[in-house]
PDB file of N, CA and C in Angstrom:
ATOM      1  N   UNK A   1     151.167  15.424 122.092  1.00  0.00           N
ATOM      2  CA  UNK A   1     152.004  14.244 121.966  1.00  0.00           C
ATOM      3  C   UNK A   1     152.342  14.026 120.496  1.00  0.00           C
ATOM      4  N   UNK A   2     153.690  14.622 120.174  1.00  0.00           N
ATOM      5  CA  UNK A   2     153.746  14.797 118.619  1.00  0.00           C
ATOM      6  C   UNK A   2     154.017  13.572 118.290  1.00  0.00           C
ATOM      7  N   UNK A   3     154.526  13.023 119.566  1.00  0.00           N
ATOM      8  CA  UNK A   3     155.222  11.207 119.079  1.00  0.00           C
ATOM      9  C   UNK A   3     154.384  10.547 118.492  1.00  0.00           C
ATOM     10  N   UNK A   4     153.118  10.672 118.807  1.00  0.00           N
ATOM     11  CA  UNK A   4     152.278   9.922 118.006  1.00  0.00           C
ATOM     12  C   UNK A   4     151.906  10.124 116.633  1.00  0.00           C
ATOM     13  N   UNK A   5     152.287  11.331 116.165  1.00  0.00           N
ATOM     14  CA  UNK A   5     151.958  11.674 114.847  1.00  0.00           C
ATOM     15  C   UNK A   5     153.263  10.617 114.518  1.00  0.00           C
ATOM     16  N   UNK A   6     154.365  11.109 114.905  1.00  0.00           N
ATOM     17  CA  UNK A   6     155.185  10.752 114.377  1.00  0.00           C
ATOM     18  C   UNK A   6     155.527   8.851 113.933  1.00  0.00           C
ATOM     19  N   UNK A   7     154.832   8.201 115.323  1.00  0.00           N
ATOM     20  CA  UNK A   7     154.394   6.552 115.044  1.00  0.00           C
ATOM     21  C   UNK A   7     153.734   6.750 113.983  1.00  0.00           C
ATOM     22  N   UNK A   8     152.615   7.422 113.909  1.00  0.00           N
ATOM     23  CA  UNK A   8     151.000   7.114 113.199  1.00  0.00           C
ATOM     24  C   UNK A   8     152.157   7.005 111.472  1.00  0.00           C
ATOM     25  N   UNK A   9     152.733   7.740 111.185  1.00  0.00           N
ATOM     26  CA  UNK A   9     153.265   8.256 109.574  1.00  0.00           C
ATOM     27  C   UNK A   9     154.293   6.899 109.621  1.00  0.00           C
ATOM     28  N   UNK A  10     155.212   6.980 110.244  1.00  0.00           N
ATOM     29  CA  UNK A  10     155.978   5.673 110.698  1.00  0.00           C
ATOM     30  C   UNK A  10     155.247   4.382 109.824  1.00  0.00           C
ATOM     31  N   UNK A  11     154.006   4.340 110.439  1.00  0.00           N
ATOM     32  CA  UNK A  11     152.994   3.191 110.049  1.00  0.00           C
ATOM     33  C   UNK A  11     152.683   3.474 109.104  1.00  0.00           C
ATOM     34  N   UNK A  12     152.816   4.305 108.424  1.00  0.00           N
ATOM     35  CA  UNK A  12     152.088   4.520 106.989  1.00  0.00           C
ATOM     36  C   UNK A  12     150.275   4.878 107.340  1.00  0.00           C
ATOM     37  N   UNK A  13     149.760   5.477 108.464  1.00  0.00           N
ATOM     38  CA  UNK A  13     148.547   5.543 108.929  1.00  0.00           C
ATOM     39  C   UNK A  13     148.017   6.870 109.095  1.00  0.00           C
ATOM     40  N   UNK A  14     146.600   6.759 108.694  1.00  0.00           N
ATOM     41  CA  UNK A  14     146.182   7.837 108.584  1.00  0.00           C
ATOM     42  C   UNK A  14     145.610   8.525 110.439  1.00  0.00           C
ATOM     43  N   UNK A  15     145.066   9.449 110.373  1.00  0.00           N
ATOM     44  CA  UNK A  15     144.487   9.582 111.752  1.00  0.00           C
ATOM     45  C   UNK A  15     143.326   9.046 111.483  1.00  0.00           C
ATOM     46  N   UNK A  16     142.818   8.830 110.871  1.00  0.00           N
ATOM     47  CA  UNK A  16     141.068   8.081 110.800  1.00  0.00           C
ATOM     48  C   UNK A  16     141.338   6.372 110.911  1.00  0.00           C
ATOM     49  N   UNK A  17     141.991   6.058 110.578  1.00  0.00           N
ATOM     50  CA  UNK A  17     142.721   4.634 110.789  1.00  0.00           C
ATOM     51  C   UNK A  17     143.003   4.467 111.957  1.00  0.00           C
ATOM     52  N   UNK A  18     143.867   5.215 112.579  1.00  0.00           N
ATOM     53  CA  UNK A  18     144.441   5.327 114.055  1.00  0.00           C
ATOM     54  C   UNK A  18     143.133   5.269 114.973  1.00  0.00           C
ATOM     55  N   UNK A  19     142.175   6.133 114.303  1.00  0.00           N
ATOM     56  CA  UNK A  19     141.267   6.609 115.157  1.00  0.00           C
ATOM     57  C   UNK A  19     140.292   5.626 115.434  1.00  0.00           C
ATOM     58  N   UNK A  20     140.211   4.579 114.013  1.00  0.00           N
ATOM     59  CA  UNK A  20     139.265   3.510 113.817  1.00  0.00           C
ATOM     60  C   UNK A  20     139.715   2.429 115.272  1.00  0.00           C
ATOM     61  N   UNK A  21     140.824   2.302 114.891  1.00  0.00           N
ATOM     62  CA  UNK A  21     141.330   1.042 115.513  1.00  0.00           C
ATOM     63  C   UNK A  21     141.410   1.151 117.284  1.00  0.00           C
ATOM     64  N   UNK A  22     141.413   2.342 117.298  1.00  0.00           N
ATOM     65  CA  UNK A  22     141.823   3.147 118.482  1.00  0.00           C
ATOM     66  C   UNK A  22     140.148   3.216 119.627  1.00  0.00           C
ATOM     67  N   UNK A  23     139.224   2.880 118.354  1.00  0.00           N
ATOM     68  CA  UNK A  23     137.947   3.526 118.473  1.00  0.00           C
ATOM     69  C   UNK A  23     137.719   5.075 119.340  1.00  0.00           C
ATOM     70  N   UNK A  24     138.258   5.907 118.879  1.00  0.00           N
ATOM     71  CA  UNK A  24     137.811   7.006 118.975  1.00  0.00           C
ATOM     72  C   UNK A  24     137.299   8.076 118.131  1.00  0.00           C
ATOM     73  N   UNK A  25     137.288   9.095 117.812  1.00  0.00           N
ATOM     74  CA  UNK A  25     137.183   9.968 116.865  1.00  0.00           C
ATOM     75  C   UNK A  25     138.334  10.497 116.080  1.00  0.00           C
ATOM     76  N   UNK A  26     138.645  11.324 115.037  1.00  0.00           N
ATOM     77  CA  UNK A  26     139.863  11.678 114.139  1.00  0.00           C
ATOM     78  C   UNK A  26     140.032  12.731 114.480  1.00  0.00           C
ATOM     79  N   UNK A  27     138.741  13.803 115.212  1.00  0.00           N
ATOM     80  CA  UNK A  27     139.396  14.708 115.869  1.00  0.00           C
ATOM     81  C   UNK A  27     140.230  14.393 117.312  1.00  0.00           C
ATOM     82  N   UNK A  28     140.157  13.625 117.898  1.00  0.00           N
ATOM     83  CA  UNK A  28     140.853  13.022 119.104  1.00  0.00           C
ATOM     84  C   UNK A  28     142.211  12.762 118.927  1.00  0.00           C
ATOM     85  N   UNK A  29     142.328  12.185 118.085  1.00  0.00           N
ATOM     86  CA  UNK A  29     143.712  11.857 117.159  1.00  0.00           C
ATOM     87  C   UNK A  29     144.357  13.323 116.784  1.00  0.00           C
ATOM     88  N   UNK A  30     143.704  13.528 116.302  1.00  0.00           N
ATOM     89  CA  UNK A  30     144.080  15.189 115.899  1.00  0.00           C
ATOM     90  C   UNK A  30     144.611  16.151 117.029  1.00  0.00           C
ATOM     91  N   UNK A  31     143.663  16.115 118.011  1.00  0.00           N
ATOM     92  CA  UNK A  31     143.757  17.083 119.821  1.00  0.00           C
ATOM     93  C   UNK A  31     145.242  16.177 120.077  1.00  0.00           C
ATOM     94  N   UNK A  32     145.317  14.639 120.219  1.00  0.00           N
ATOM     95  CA  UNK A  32     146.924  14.332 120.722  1.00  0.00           C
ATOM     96  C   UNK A  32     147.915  14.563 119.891  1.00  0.00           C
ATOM     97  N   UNK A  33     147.639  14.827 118.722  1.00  0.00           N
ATOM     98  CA  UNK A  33     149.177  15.049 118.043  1.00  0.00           C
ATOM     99  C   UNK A  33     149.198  16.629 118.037  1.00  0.00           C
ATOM    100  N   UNK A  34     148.593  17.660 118.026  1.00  0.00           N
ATOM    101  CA  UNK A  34     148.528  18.676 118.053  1.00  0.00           C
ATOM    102  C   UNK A  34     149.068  19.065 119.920  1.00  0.00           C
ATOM    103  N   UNK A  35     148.946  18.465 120.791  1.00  0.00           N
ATOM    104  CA  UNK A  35     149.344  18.532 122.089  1.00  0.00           C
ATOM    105  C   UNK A  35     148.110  19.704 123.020  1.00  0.00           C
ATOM    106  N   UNK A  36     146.972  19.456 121.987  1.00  0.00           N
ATOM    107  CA  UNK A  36     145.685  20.035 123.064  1.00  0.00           C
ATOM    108  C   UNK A  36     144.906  19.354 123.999  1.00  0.00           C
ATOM    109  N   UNK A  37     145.429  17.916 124.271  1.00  0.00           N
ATOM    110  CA  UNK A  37     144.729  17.151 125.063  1.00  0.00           C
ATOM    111  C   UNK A  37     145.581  16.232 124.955  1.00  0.00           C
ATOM    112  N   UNK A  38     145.827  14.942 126.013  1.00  0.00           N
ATOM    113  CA  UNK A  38     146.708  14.048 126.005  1.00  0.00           C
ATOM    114  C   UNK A  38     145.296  12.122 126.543  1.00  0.00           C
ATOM    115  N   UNK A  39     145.993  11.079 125.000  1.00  0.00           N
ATOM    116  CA  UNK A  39     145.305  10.309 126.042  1.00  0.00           C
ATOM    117  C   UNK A  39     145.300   9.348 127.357  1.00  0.00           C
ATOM    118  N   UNK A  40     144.050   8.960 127.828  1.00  0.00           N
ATOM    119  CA  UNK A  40     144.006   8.371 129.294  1.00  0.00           C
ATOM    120  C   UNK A  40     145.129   7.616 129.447  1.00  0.00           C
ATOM    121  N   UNK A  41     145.279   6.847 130.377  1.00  0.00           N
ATOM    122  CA  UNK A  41     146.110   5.887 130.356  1.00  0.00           C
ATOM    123  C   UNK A  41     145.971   4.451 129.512  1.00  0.00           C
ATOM    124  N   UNK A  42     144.669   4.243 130.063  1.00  0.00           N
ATOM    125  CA  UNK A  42     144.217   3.272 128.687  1.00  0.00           C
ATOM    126  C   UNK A  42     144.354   2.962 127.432  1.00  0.00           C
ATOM    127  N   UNK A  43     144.135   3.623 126.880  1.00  0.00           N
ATOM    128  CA  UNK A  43     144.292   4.024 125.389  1.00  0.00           C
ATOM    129  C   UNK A  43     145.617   4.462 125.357  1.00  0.00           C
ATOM    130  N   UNK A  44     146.330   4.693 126.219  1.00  0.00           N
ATOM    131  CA  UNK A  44     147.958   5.337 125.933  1.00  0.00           C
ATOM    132  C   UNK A  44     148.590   3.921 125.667  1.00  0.00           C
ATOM    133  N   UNK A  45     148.261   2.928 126.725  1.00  0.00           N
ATOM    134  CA  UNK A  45     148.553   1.282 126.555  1.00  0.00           C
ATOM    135  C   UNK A  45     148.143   1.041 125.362  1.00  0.00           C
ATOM    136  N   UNK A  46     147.030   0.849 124.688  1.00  0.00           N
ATOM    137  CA  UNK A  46     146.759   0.715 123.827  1.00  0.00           C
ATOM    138  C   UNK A  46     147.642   1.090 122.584  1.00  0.00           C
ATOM    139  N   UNK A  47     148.161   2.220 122.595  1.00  0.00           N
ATOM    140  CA  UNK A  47     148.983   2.946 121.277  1.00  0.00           C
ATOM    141  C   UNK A  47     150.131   2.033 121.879  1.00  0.00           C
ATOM    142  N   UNK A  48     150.636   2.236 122.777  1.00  0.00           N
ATOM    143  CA  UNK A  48     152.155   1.843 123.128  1.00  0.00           C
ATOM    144  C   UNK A  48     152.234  -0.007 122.346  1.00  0.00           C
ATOM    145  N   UNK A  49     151.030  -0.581 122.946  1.00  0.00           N
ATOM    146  CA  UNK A  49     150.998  -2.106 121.896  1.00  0.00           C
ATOM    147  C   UNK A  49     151.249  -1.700 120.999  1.00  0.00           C
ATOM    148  N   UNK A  50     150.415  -0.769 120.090  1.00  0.00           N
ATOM    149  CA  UNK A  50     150.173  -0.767 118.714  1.00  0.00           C
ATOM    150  C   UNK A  50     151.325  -0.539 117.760  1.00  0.00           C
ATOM    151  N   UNK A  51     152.244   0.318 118.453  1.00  0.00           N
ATOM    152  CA  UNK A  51     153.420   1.240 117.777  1.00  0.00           C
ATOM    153  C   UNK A  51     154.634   0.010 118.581  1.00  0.00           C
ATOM    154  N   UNK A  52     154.514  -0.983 118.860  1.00  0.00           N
ATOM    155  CA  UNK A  52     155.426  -1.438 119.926  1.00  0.00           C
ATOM    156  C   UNK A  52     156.654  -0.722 120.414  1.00  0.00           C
ATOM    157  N   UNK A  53     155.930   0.258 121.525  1.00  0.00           N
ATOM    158  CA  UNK A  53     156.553   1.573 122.231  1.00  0.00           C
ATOM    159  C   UNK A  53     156.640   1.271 123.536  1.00  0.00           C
ATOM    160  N   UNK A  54     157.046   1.833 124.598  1.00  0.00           N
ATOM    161  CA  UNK A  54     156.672   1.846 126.049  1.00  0.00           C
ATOM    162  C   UNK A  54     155.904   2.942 126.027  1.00  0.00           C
ATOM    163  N   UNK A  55     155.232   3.126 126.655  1.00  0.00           N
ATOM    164  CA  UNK A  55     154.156   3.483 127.544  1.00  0.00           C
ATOM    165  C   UNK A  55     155.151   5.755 128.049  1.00  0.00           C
ATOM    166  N   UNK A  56     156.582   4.810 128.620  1.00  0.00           N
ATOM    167  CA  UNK A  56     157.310   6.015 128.935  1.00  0.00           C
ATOM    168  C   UNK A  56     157.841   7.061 127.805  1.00  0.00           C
ATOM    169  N   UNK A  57     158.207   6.100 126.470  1.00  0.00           N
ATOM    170  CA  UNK A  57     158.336   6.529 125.241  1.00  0.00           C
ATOM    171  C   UNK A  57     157.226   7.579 124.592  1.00  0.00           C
ATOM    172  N   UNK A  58     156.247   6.958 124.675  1.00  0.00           N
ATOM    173  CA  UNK A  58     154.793   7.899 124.534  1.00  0.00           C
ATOM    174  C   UNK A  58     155.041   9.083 124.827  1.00  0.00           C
ATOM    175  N   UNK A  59     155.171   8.952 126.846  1.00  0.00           N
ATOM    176  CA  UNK A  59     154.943  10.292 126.979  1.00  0.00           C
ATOM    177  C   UNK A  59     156.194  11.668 127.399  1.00  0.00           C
ATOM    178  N   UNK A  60     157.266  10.578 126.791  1.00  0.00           N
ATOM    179  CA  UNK A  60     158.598  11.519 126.578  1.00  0.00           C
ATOM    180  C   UNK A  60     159.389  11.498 128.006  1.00  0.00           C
ATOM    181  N   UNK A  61     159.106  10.270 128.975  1.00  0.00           N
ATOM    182  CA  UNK A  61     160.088   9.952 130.033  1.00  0.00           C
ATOM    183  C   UNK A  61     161.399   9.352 129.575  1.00  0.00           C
ATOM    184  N   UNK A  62     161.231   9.088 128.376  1.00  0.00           N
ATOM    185  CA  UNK A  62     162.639   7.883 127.767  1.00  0.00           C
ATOM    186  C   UNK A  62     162.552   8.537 126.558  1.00  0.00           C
ATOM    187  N   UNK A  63     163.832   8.157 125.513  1.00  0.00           N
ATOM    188  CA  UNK A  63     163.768   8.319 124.191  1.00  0.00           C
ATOM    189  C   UNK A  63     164.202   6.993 123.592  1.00  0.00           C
ATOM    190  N   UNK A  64     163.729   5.729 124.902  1.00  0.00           N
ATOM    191  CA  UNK A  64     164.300   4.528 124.152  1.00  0.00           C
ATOM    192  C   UNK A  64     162.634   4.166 123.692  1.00  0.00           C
ATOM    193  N   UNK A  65     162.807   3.674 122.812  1.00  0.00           N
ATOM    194  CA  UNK A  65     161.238   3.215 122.361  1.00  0.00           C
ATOM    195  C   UNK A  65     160.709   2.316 123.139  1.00  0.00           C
ATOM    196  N   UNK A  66     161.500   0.944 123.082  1.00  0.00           N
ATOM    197  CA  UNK A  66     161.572  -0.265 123.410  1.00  0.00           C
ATOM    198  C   UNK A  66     162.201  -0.937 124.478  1.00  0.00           C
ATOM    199  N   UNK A  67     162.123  -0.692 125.700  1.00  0.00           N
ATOM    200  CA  UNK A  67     163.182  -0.846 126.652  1.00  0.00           C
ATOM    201  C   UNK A  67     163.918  -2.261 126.657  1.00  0.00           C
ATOM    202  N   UNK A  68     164.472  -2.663 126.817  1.00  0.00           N
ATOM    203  CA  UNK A  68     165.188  -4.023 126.735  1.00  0.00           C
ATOM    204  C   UNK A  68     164.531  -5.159 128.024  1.00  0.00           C
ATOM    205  N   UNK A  69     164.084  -6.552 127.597  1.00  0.00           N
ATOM    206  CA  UNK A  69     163.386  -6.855 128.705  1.00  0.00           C
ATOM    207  C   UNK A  69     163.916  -7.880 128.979  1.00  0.00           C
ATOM    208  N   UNK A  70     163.931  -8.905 130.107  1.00  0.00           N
ATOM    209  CA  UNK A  70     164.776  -9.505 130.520  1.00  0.00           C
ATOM    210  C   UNK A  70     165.148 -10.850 129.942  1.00  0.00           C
ATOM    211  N   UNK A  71     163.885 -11.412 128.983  1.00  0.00           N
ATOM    212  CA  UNK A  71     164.357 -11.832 127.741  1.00  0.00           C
ATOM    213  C   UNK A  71     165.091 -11.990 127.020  1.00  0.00           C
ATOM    214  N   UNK A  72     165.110 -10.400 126.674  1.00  0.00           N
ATOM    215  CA  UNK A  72     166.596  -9.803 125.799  1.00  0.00           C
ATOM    216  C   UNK A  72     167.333 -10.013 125.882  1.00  0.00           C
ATOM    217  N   UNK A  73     167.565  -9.583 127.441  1.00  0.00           N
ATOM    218  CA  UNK A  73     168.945  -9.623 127.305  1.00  0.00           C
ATOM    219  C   UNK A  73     169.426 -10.829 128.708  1.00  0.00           C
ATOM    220  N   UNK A  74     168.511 -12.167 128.777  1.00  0.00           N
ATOM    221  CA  UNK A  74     169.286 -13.125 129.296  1.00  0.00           C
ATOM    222  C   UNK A  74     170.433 -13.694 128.975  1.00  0.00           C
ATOM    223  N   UNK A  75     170.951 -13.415 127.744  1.00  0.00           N
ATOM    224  CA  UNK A  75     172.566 -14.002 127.468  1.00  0.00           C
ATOM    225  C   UNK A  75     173.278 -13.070 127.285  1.00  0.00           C
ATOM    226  N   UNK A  76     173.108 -11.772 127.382  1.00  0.00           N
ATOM    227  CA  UNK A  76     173.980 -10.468 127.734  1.00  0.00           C
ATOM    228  C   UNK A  76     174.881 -10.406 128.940  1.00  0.00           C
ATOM    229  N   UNK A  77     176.283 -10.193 129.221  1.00  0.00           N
ATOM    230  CA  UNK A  77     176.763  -9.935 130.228  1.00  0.00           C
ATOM    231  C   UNK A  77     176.716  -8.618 130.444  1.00  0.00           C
ATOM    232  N   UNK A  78     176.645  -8.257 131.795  1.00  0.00           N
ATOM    233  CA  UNK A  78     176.580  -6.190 132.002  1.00  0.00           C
ATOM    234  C   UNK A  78     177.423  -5.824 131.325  1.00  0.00           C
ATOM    235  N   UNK A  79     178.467  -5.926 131.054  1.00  0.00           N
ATOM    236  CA  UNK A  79     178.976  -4.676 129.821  1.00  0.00           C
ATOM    237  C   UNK A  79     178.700  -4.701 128.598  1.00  0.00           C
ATOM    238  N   UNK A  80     178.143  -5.773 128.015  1.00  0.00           N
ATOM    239  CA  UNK A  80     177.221  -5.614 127.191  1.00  0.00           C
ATOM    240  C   UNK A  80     175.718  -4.685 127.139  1.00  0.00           C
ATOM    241  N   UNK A  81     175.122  -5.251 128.081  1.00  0.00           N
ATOM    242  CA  UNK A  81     173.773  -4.437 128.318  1.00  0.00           C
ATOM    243  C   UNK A  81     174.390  -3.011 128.609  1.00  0.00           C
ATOM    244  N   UNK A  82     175.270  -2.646 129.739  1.00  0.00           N
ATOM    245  CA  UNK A  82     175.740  -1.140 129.795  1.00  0.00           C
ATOM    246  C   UNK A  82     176.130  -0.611 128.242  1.00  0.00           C
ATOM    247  N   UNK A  83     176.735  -1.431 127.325  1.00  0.00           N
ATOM    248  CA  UNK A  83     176.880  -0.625 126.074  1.00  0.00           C
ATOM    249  C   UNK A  83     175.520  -0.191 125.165  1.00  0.00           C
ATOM    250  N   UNK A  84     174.816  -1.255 125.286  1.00  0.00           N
ATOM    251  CA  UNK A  84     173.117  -1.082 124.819  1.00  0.00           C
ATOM    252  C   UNK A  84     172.826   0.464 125.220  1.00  0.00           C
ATOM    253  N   UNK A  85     172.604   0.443 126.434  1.00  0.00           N
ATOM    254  CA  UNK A  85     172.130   1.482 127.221  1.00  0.00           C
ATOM    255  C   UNK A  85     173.236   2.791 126.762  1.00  0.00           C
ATOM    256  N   UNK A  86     174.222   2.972 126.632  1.00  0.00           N
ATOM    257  CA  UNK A  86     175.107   4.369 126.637  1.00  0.00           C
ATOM    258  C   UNK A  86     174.815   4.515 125.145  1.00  0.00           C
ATOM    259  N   UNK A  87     174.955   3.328 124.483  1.00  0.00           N
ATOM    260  CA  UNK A  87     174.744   4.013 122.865  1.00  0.00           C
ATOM    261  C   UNK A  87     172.959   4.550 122.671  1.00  0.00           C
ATOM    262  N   UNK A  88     171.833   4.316 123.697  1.00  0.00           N
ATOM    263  CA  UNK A  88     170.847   4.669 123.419  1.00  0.00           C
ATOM    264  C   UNK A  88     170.674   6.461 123.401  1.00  0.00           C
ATOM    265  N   UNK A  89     171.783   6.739 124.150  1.00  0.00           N
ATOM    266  CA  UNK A  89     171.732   8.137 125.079  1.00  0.00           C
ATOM    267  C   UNK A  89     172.450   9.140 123.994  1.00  0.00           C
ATOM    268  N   UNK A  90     172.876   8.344 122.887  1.00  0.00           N
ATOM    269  CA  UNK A  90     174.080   9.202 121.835  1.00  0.00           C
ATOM    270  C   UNK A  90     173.223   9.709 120.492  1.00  0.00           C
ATOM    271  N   UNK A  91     173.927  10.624 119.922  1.00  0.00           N
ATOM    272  CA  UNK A  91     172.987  10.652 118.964  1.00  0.00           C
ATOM    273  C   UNK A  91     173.565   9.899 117.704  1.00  0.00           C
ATOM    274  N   UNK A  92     172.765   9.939 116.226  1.00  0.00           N
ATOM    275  CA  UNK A  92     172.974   8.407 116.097  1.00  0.00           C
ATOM    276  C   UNK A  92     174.218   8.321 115.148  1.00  0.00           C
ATOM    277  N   UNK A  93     174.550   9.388 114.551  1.00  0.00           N
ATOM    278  CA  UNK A  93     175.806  10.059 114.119  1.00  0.00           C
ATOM    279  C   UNK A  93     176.653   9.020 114.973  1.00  0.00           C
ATOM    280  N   UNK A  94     176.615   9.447 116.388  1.00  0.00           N
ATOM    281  CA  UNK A  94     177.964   9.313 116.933  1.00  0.00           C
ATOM    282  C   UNK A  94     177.693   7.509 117.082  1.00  0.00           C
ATOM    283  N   UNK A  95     176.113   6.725 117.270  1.00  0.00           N
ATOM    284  CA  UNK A  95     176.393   5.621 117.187  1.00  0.00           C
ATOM    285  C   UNK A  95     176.757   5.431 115.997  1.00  0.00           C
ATOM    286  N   UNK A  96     177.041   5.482 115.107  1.00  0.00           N
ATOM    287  CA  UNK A  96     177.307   4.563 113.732  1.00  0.00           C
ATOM    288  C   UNK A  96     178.677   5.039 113.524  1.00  0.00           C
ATOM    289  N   UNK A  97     179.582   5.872 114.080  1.00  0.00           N
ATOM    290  CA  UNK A  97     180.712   5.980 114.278  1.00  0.00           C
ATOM    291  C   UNK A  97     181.188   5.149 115.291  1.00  0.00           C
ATOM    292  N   UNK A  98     180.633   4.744 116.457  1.00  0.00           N
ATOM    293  CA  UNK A  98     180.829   3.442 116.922  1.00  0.00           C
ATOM    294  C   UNK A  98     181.010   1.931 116.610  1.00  0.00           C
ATOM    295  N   UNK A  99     179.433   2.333 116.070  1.00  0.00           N
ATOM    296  CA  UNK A  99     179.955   0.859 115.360  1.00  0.00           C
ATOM    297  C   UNK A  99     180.922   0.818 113.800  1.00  0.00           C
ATOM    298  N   UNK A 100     180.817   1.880 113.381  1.00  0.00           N
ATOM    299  CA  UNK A 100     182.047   1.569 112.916  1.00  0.00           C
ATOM    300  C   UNK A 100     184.007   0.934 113.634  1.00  0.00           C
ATOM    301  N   UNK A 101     183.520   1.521 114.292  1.00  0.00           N
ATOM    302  CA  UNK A 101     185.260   1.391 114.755  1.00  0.00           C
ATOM    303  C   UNK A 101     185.315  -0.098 115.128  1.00  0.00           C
ATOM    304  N   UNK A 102     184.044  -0.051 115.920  1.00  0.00           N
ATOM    305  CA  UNK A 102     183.931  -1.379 116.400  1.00  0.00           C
ATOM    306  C   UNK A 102     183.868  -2.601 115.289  1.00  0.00           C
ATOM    307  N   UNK A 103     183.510  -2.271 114.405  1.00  0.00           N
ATOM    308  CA  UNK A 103     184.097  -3.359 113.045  1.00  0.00           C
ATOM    309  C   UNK A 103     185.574  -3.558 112.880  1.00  0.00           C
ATOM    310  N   UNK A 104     185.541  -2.268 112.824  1.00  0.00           N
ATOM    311  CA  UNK A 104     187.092  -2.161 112.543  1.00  0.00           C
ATOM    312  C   UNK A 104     188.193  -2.658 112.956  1.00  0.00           C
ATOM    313  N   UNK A 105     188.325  -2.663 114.776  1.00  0.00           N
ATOM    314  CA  UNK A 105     188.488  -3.319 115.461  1.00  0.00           C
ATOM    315  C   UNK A 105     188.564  -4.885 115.570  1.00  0.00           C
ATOM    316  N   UNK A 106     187.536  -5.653 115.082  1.00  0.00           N
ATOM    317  CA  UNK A 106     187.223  -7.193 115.070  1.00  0.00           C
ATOM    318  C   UNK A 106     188.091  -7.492 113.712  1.00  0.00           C
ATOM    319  N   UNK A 107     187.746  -6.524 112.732  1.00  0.00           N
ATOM    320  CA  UNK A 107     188.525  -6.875 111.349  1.00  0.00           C
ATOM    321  C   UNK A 107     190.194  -7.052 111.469  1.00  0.00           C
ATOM    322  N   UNK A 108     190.173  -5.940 112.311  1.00  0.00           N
ATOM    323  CA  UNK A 108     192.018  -5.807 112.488  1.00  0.00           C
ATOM    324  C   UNK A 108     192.155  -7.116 113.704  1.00  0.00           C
ATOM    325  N   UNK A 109     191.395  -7.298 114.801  1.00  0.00           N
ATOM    326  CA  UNK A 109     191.713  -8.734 115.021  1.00  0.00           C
ATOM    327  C   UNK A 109     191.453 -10.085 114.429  1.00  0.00           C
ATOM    328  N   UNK A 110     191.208 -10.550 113.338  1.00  0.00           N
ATOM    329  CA  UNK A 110     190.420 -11.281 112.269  1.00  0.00           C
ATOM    330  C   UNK A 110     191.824 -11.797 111.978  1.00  0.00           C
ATOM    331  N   UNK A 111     192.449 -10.248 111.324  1.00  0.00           N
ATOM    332  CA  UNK A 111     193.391 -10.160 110.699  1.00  0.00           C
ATOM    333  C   UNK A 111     194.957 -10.974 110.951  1.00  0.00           C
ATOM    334  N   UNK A 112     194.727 -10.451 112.709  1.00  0.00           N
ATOM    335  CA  UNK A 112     196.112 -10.968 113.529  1.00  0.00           C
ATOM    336  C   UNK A 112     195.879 -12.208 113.702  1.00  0.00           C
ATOM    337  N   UNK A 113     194.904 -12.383 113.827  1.00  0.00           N
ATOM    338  CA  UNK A 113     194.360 -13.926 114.003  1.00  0.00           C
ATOM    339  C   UNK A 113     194.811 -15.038 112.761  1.00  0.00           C
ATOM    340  N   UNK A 114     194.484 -14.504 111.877  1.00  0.00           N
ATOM    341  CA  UNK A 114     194.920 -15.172 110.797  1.00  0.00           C
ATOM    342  C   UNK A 114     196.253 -15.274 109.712  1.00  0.00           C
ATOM    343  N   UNK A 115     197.175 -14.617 110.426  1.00  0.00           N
ATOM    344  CA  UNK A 115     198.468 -14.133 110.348  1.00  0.00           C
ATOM    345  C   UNK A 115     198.561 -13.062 109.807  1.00  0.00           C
ATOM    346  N   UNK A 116     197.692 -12.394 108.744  1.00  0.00           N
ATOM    347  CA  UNK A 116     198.029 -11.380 108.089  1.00  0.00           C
ATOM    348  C   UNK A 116     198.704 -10.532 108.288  1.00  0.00           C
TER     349      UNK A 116
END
């Protein structure tokens, strides 16, 4: 589970840190980021709090970290939330070429708006 190396550095954290908090050992830490052993479910909850991840993120069912919860997105209308979701699936190149345009767009209506 390289993802976790990749949280653990994220955090600025060592594996003995991880391992402290985690209460396990640093070789344990070591066996999951190396992908020679994977942990329980327990402790997978545990990281997923820690890194505020899902659980599915962990173990590479999603590549959304954070799934959107209904919280979130109570003042979202669906084509909003559907845009959430399609830009998660892009890579990020192509989102920030999105949102570019999509500035662009509001600016050039700003614009008409205001007679320009």
């Amino acid at each position: 589970m390289r993802i976790i190396k990749q949280l653990r550095k994220e955090a600025g954290m060592k594996q003995s840190e991880l391992a402290k908090i985690l209460n396990v050992g640093q070789s344990t830490v070591s066996g999951w980021e190396n992908g020679t052993f994977e942990p329980d479910r327990k402790t997978l909850r545990k990281i997923a709090n820690l890194f505020n991840v899902s659980t599915d993120y962990l173990i590479g069912n999603t590549n959304i970290k954070n799934p959107l919860t209904s919280e979130d997105i109570s003042g979202l209308t669906e084509k909003q939330i559907k845009i959430l979701e399609m830009m998660d699936n892009l890579p990020e190149q192509d989102q920030d070429d999105l949102i570019q345009q999509a500035e662009y767009r509001i600016w050039l209506k700003q614009q008409k708006e205001s007679g320009q």
